[in-house]
N, C-alpha and C. Protein backbone atom coordinates (compact mmCIF):
# COMPACT_ATOMS: atom_id res chain seq x y z
N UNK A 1 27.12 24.79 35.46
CA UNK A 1 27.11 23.47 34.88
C UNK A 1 28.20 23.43 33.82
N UNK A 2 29.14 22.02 33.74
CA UNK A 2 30.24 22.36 32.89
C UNK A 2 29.82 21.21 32.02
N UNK A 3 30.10 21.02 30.47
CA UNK A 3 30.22 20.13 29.93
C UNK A 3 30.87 20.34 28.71
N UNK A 4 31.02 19.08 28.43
CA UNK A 4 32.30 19.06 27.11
C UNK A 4 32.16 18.25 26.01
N UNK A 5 32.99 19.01 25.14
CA UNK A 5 32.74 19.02 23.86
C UNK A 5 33.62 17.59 23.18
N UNK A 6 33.77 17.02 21.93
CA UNK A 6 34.38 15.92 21.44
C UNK A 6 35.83 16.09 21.44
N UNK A 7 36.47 17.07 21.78
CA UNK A 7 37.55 17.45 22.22
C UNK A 7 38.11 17.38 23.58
N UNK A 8 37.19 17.95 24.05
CA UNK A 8 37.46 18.13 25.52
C UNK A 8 37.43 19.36 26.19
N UNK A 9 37.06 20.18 25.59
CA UNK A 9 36.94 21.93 25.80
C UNK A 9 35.60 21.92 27.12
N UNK A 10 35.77 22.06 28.07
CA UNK A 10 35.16 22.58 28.55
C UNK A 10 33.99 23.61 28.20
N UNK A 11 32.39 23.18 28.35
CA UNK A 11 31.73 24.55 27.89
C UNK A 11 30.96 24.88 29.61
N UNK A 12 30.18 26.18 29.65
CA UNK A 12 29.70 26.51 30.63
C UNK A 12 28.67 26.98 30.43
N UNK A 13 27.64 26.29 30.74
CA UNK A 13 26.37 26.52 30.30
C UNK A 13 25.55 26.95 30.98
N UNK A 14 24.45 27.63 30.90
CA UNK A 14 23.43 28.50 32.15
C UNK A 14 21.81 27.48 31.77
N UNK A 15 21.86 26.53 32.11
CA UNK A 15 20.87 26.07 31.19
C UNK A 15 19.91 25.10 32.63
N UNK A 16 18.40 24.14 31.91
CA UNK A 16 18.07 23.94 32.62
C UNK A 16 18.06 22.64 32.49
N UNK A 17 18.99 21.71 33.44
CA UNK A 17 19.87 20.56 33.66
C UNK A 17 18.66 19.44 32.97
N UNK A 18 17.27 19.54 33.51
CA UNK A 18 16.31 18.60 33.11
C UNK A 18 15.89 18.69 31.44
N UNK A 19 15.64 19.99 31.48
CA UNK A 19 15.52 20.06 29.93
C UNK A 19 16.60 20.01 28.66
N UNK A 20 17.86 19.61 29.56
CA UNK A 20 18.69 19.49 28.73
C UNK A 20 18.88 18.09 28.74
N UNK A 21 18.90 17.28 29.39
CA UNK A 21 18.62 15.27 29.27
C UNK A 21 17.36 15.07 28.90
N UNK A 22 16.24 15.58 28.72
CA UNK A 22 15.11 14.89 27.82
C UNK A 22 15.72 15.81 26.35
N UNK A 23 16.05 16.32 26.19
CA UNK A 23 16.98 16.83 24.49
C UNK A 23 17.60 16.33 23.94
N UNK A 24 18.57 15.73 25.17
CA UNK A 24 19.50 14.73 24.97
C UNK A 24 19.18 13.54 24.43
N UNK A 25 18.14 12.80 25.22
CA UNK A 25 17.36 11.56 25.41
C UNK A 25 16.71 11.69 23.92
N UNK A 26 16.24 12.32 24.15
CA UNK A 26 15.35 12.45 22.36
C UNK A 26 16.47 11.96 21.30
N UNK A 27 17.74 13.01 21.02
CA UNK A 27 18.59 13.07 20.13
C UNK A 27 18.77 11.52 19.82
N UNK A 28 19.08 11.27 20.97
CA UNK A 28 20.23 9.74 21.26
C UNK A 28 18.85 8.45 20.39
N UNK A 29 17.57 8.94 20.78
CA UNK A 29 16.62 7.97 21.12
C UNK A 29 16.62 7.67 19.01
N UNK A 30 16.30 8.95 18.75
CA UNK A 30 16.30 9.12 17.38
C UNK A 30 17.29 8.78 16.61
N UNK A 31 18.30 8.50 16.97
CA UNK A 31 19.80 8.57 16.02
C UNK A 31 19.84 6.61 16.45
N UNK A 32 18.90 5.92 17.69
CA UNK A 32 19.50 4.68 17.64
C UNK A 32 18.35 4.17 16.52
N UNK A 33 17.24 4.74 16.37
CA UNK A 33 15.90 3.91 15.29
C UNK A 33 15.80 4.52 14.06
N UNK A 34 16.30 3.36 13.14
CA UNK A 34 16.78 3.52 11.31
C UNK A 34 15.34 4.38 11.06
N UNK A 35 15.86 5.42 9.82
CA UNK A 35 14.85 6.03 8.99
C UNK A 35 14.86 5.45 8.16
N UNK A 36 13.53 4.73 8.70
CA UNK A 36 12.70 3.70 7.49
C UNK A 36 12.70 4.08 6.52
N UNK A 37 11.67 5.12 6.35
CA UNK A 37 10.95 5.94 5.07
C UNK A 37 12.30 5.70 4.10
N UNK A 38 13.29 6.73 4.18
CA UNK A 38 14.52 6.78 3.02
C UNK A 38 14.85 5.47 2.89
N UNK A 39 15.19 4.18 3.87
CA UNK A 39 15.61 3.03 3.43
C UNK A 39 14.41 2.49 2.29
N UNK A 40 13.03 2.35 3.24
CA UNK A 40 12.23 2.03 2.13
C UNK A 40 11.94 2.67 0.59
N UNK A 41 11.66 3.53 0.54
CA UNK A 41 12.44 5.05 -0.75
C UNK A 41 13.52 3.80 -1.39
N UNK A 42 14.17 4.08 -0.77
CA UNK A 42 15.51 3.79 -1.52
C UNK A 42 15.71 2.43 -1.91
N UNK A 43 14.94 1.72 -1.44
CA UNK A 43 14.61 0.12 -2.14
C UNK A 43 13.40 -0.36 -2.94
N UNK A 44 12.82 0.73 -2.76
CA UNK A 44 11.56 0.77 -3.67
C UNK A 44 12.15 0.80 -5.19
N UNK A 45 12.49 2.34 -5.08
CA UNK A 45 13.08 2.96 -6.40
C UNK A 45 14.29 1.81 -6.94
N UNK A 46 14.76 0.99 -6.23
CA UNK A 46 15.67 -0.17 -6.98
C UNK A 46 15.17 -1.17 -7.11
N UNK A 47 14.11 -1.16 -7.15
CA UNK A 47 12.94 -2.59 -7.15
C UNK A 47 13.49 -3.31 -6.45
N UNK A 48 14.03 -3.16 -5.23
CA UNK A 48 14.07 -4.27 -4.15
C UNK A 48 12.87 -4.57 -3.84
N UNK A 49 11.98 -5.43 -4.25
CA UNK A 49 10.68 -5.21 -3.09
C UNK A 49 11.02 -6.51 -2.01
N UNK A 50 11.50 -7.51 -2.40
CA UNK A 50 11.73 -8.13 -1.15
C UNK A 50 12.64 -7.42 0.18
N UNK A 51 13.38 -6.51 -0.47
CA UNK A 51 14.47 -6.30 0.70
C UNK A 51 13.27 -4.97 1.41
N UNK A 52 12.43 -4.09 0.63
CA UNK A 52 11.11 -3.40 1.17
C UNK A 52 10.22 -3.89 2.24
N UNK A 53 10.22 -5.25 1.71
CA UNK A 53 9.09 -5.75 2.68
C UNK A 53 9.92 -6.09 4.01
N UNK A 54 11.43 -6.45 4.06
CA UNK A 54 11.89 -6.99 4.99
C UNK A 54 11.80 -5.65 5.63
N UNK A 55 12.12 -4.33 5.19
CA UNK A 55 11.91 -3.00 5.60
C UNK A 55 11.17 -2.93 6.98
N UNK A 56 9.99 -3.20 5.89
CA UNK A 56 8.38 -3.03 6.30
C UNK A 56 8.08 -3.87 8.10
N UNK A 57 8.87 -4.98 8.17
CA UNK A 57 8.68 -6.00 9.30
C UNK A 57 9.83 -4.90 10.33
N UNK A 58 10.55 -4.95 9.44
CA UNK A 58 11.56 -4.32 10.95
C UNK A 58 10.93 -3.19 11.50
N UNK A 59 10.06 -2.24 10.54
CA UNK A 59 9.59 -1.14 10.94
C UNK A 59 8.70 -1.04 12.09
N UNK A 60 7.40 -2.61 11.71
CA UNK A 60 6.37 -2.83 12.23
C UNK A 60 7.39 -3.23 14.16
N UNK A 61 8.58 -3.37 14.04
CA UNK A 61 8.88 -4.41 15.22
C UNK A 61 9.35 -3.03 15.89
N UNK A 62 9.81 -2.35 15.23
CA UNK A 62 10.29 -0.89 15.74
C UNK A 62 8.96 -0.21 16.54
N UNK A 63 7.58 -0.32 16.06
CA UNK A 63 6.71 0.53 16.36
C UNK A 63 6.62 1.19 15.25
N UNK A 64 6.66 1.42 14.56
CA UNK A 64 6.83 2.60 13.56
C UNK A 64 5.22 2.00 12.89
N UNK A 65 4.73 3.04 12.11
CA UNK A 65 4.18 2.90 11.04
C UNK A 65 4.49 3.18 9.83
N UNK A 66 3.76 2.32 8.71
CA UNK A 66 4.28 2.71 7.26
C UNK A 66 4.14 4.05 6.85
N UNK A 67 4.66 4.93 6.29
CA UNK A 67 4.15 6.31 5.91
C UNK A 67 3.58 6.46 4.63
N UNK A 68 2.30 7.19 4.24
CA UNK A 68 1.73 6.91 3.29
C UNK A 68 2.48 7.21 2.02
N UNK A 69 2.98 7.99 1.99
CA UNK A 69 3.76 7.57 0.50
C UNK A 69 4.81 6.59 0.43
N UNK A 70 5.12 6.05 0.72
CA UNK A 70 6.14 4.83 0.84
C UNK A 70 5.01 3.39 0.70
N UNK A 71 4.07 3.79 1.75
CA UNK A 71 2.60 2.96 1.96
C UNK A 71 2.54 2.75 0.24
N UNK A 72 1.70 3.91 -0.66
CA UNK A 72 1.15 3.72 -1.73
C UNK A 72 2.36 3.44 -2.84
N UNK A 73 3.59 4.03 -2.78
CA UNK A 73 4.70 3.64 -3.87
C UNK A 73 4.93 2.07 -3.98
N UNK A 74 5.35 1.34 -2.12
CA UNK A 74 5.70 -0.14 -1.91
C UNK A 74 3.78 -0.96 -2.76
N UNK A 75 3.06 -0.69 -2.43
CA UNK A 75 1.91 -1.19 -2.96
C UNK A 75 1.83 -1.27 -3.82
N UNK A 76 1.92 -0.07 -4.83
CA UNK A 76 1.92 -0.18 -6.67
C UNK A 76 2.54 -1.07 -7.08
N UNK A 77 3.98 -1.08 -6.04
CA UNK A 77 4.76 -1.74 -7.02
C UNK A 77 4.40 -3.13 -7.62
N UNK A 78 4.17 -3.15 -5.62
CA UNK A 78 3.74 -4.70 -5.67
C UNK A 78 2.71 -5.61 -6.52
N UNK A 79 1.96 -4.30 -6.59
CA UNK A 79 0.99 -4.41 -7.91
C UNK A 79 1.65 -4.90 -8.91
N UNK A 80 2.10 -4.35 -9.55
CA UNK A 80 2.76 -4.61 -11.02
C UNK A 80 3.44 -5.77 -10.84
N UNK A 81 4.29 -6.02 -9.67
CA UNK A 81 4.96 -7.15 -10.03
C UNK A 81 4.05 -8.79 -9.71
N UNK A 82 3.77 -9.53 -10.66
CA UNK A 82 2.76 -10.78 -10.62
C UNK A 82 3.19 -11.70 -9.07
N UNK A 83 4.44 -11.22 -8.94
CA UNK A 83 5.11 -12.75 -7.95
C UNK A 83 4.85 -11.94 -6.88
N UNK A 84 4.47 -10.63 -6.62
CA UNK A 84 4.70 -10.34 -5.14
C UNK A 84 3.24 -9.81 -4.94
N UNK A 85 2.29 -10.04 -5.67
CA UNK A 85 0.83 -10.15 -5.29
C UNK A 85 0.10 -10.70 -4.00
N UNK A 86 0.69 -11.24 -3.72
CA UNK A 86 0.19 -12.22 -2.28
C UNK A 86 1.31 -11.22 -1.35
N UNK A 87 1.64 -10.89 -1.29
CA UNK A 87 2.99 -9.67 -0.78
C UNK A 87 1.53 -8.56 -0.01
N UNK A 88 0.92 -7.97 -0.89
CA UNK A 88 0.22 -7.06 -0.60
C UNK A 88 -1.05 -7.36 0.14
N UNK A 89 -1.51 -8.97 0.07
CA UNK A 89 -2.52 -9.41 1.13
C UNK A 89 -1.92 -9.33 2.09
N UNK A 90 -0.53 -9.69 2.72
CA UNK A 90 -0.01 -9.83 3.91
C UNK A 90 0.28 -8.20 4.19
N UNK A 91 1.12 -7.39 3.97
CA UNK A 91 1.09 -6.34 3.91
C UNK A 91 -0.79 -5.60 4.71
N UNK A 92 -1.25 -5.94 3.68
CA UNK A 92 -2.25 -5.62 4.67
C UNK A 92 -3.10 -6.37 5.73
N UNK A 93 -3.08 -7.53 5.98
CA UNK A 93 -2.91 -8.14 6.90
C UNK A 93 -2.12 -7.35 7.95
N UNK A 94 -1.17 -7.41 8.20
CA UNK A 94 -0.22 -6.83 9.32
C UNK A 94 -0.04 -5.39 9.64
N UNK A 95 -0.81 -4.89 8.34
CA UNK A 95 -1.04 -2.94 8.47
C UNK A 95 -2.23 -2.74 8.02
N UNK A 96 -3.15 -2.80 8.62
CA UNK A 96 -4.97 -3.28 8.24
C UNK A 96 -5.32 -1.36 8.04
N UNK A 97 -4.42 -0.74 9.03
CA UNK A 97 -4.83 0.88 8.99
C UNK A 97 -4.00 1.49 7.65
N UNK A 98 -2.79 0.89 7.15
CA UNK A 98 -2.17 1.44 6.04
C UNK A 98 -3.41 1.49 4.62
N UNK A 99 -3.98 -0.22 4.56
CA UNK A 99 -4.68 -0.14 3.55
C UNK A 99 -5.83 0.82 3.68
N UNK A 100 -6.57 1.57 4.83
CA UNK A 100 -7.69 1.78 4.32
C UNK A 100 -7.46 3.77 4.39
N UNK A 101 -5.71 3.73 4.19
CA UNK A 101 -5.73 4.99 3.62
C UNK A 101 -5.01 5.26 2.21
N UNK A 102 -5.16 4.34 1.65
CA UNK A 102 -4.73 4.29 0.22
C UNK A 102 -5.57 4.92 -0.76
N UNK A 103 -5.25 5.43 -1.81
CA UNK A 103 -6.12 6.32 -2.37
C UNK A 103 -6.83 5.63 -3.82
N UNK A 104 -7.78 5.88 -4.27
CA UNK A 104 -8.54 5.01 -5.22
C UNK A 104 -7.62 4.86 -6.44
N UNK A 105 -6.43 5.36 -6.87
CA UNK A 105 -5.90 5.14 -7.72
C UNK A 105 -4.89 3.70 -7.95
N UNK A 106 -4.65 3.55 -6.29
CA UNK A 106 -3.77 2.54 -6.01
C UNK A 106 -5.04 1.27 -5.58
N UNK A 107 -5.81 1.46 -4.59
CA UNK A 107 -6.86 0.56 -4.90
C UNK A 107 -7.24 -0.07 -6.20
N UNK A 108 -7.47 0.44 -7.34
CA UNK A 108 -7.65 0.09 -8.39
C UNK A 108 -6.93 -0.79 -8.79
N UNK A 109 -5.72 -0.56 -8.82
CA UNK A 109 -4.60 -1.04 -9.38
C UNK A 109 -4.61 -2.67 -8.32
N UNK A 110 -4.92 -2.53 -7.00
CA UNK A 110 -4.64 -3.70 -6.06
C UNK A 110 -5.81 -4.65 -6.57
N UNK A 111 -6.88 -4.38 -7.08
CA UNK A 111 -8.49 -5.36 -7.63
C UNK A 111 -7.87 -5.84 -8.90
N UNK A 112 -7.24 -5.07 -9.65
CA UNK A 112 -6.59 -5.81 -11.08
C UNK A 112 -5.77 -6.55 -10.80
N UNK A 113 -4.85 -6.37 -9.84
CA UNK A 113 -3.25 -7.65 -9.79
C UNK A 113 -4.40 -8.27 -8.84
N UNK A 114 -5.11 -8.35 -8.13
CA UNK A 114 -5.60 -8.97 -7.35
C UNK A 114 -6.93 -10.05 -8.53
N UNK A 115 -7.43 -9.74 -9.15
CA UNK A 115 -8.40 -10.35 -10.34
C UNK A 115 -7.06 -11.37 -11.13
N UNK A 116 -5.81 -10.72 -11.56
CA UNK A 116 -5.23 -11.67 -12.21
C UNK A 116 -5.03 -13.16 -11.66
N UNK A 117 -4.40 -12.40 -10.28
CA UNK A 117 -4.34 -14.03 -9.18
C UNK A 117 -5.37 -14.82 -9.06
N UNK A 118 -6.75 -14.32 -9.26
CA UNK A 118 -7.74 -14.88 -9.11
C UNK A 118 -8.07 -14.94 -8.02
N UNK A 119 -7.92 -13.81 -6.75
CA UNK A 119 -8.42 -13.93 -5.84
C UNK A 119 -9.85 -12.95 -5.58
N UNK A 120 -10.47 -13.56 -6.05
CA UNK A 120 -11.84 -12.44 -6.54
C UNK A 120 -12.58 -12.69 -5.10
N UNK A 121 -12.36 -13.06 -3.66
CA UNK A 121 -13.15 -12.95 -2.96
C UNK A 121 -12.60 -11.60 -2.08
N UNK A 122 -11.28 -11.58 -2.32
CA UNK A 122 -10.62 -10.18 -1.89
C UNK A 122 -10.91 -8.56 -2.67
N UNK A 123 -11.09 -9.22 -4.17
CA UNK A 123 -11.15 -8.20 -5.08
C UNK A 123 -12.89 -7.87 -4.04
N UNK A 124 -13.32 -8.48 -4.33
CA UNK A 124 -15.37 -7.73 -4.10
C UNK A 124 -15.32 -7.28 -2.90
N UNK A 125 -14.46 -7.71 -1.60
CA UNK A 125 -14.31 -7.16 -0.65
C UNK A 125 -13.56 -5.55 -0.55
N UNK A 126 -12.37 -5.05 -1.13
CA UNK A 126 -11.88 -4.23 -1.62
C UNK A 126 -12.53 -3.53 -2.72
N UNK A 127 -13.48 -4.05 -3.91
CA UNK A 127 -14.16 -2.72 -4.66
C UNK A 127 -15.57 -2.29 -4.29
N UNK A 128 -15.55 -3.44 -3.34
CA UNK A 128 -17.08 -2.88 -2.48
C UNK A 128 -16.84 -1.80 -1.80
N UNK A 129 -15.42 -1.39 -0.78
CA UNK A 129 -15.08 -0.79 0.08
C UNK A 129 -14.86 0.34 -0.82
N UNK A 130 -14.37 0.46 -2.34
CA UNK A 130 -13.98 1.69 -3.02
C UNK A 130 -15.30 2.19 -3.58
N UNK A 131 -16.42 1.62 -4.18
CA UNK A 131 -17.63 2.26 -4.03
C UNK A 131 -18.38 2.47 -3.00
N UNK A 132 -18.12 2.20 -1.65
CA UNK A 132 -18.54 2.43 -0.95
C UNK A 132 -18.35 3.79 -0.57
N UNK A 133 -16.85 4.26 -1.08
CA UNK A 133 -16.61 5.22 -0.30
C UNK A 133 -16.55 6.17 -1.72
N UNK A 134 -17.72 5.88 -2.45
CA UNK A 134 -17.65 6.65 -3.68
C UNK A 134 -16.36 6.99 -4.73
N UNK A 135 -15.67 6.28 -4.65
CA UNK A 135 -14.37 6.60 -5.46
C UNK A 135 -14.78 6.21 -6.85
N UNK A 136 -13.57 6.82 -7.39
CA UNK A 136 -13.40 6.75 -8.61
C UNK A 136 -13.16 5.19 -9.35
N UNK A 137 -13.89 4.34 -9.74
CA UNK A 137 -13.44 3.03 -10.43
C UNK A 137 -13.34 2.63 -12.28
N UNK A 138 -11.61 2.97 -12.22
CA UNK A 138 -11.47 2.58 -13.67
C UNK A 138 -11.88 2.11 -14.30
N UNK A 139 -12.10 2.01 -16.09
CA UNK A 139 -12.85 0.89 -16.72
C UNK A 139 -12.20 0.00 -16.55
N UNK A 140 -10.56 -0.31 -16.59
CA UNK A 140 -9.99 -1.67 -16.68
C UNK A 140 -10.29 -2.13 -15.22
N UNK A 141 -10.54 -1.57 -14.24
CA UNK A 141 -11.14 -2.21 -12.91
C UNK A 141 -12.45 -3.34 -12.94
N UNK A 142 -13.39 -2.26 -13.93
CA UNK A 142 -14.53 -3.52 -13.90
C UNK A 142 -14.09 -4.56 -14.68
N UNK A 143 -13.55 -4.14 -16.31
CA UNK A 143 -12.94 -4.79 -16.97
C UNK A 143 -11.96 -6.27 -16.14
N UNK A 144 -11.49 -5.66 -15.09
CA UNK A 144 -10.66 -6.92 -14.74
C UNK A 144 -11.31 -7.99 -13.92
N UNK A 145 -12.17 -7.30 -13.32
CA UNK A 145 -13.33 -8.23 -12.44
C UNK A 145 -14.11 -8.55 -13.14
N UNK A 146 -14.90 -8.32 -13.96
CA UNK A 146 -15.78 -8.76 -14.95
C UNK A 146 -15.53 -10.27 -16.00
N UNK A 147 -14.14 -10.43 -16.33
CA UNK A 147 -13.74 -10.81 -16.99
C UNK A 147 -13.56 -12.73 -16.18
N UNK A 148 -12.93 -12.44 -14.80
CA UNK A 148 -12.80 -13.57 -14.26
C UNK A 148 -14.14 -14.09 -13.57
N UNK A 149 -15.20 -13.63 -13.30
CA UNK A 149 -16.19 -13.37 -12.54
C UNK A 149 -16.88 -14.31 -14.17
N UNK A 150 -16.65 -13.66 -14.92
CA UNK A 150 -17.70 -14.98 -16.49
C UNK A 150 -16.81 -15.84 -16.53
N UNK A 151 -15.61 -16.04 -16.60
CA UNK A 151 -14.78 -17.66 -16.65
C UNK A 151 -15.36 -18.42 -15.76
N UNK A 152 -15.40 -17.69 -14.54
CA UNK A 152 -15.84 -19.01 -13.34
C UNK A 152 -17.53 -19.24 -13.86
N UNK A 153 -18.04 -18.62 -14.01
CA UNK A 153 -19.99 -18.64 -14.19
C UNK A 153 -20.28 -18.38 -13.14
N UNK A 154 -19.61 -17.50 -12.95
CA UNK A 154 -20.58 -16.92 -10.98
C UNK A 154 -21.08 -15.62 -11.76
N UNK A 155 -22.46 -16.14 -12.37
CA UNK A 155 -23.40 -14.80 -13.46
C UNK A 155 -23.59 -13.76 -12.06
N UNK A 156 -24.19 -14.86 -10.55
CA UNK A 156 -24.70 -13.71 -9.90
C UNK A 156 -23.92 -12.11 -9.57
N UNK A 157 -22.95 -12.52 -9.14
CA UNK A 157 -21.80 -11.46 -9.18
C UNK A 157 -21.40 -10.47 -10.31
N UNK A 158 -21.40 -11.79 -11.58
CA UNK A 158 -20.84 -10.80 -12.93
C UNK A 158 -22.42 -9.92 -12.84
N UNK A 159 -23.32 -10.61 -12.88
CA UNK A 159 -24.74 -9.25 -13.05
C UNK A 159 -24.50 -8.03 -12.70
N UNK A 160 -24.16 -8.31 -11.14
CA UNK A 160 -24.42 -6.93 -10.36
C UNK A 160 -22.90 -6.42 -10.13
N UNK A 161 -21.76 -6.81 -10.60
CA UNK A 161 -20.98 -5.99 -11.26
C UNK A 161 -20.95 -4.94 -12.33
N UNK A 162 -20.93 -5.85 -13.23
CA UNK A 162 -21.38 -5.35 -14.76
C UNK A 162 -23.31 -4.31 -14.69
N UNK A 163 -23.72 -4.22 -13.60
CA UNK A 163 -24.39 -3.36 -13.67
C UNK A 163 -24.00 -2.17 -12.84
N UNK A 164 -23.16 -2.25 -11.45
CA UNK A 164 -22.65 -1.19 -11.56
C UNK A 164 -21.82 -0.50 -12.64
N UNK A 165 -21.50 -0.97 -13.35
CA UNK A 165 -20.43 -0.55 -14.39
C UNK A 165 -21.14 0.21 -15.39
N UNK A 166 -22.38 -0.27 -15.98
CA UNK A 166 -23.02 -0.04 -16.70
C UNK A 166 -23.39 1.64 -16.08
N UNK A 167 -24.16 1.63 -14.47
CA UNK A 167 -24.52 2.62 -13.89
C UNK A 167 -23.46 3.66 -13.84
N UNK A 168 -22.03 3.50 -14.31
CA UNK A 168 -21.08 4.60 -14.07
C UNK A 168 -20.18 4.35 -15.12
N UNK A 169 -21.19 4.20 -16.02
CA UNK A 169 -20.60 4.59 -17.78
C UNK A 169 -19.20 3.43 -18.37
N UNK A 170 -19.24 2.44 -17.75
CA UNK A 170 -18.13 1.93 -18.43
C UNK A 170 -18.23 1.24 -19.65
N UNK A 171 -17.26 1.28 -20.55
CA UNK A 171 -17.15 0.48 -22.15
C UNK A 171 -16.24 -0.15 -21.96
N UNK A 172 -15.92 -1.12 -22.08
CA UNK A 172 -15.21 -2.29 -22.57
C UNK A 172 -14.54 -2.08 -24.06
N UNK A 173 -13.22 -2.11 -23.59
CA UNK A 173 -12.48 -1.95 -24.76
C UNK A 173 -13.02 -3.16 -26.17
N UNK A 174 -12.71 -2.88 -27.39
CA UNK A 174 -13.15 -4.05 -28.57
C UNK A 174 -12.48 -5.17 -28.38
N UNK A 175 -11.32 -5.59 -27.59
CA UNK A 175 -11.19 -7.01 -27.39
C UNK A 175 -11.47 -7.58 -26.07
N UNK A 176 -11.43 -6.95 -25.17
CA UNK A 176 -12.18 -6.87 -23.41
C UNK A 176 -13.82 -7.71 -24.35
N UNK A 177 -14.33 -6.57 -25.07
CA UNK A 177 -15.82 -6.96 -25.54
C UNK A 177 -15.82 -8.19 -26.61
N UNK A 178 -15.29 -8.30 -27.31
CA UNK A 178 -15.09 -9.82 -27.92
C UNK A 178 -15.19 -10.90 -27.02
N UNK A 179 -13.85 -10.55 -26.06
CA UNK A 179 -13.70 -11.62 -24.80
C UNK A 179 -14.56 -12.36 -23.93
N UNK A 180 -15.50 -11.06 -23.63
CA UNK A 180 -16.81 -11.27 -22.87
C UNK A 180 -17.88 -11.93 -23.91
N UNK A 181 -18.01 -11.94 -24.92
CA UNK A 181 -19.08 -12.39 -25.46
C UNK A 181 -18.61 -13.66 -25.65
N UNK A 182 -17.31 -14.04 -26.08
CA UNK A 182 -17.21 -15.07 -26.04
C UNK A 182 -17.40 -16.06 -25.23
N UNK A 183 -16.49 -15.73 -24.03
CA UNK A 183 -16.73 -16.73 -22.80
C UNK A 183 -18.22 -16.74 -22.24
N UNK A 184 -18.79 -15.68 -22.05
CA UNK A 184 -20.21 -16.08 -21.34
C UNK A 184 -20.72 -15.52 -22.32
C-alpha cells in the first residue's frame, strides 16, 4: 500500500487498509466539529455570556452536550449577572439533563438570582429538588426565598419554608431580620 505525505514522498505502509480509513474518518470527523468546551472557557472567562450562550445553541445543533464544568462556570455566571437570569431558565429548558447535574453550590446561587427576579414558582421547584436530594442549603438561600415569599403574603409557603430553615439551623443576618419583621 503506497501513500503520501504533504509533499509528495511516497510512504509504504504494511498496514490494515480498513483500519486505517475509520482512523482517518475519525481524525477528519473531529478536526470538522469546533471544541466547544475551550470556545465556551474562553468566553466565559471574558464575560461574553451572550456570545456563550450562542456557544451553547451551536453545540446543542452539533449534538454535543454541555460539559459540566463549562455547564456550572456558564450558570454562575449567569447567576450573577441580573439581565441574563431568564438566560438560565432557557438554558435549562433546552439541557433539562445539564441542570440536574449541577452541584448544590451552584443551585443555590440559581434560587437567589432566581428569588431576585421573582420567579419564586421556579425557585420552590428547584429548592425542593435540592432538599430533596439532601444538599447543602445556604442561609442566604432561605434568606432569599423567605424574604420575597413575606412581600407577596403567601404566609403558607413562607411557614413551611422558614420552618425548614429553622429545622437546619438557619439565622438571618441583623438586617435580613429587621427586614422580615418588618414586612410581615
Amino acid at each position: 500500500m503506497e501513500f503520501f505525505d504533504e509533499v509528495g514522498n511516497g510512504l509504504y505502509l504494511d498496514t490494515d487498509v480498513d483500519e486505517y480509513e475509520k482512523h482517518i474518518t475519525l481524525d477528519l470527523e473531529e478536526s470538522m466539529v469546533p471544541n466547544f468546551s475551550s470556545l465556551l472557557r474562553k468566553e466565559c472567562n471574558n464575560g461574553n455570556l451572550k456570545n456563550a450562550l450562542i456557544l451553547v445553541e451551536e453545540m446543542l445543533c452539533w449534538g454535543q452536550e454541555l460539559p459540566l464544568p463549562e455547564s456550572l462556570n456558564l450558570v454562575r455566571q449567569l447567576c450573577s449577572s441580573r439581565s441574563q437570569t431568564k438566560s438560565v431558565t432557557k438554558l435549562f429548558e433546552t439541557m433539562p439533563k445539564s441542570a440536574h447535574k449541577l452541584d448544590p453550590e451552584t443551585l443555590n446561587l440559581v434560587v437567589q438570582a432566581y428569588c431576585k427576579k421573582g420567579l419564586l414558582s421556579k425557585v420552590k421547584i428547584i429548592l425542593d429538588e435540592i432538599l430533596r436530594n439532601k444538599f447543602h442549603v445556604k442561609n442566604e438561600t432561605y434568606t432569599a426565598i423567605l424574604m420575597p415569599l413575606c412581600k407577596k403574603g403567601n404566609m403558607k409557603d413562607f411557614n413551611y419554608y422558614r420552618g425548614v430553615a429553622c429545622r437546619k439551623k438557619w439565622l438571618p443576618g441583623m438586617e435580613d431580620f429587621k427586614h422580615l419583621v418588618h414586612v410581615c
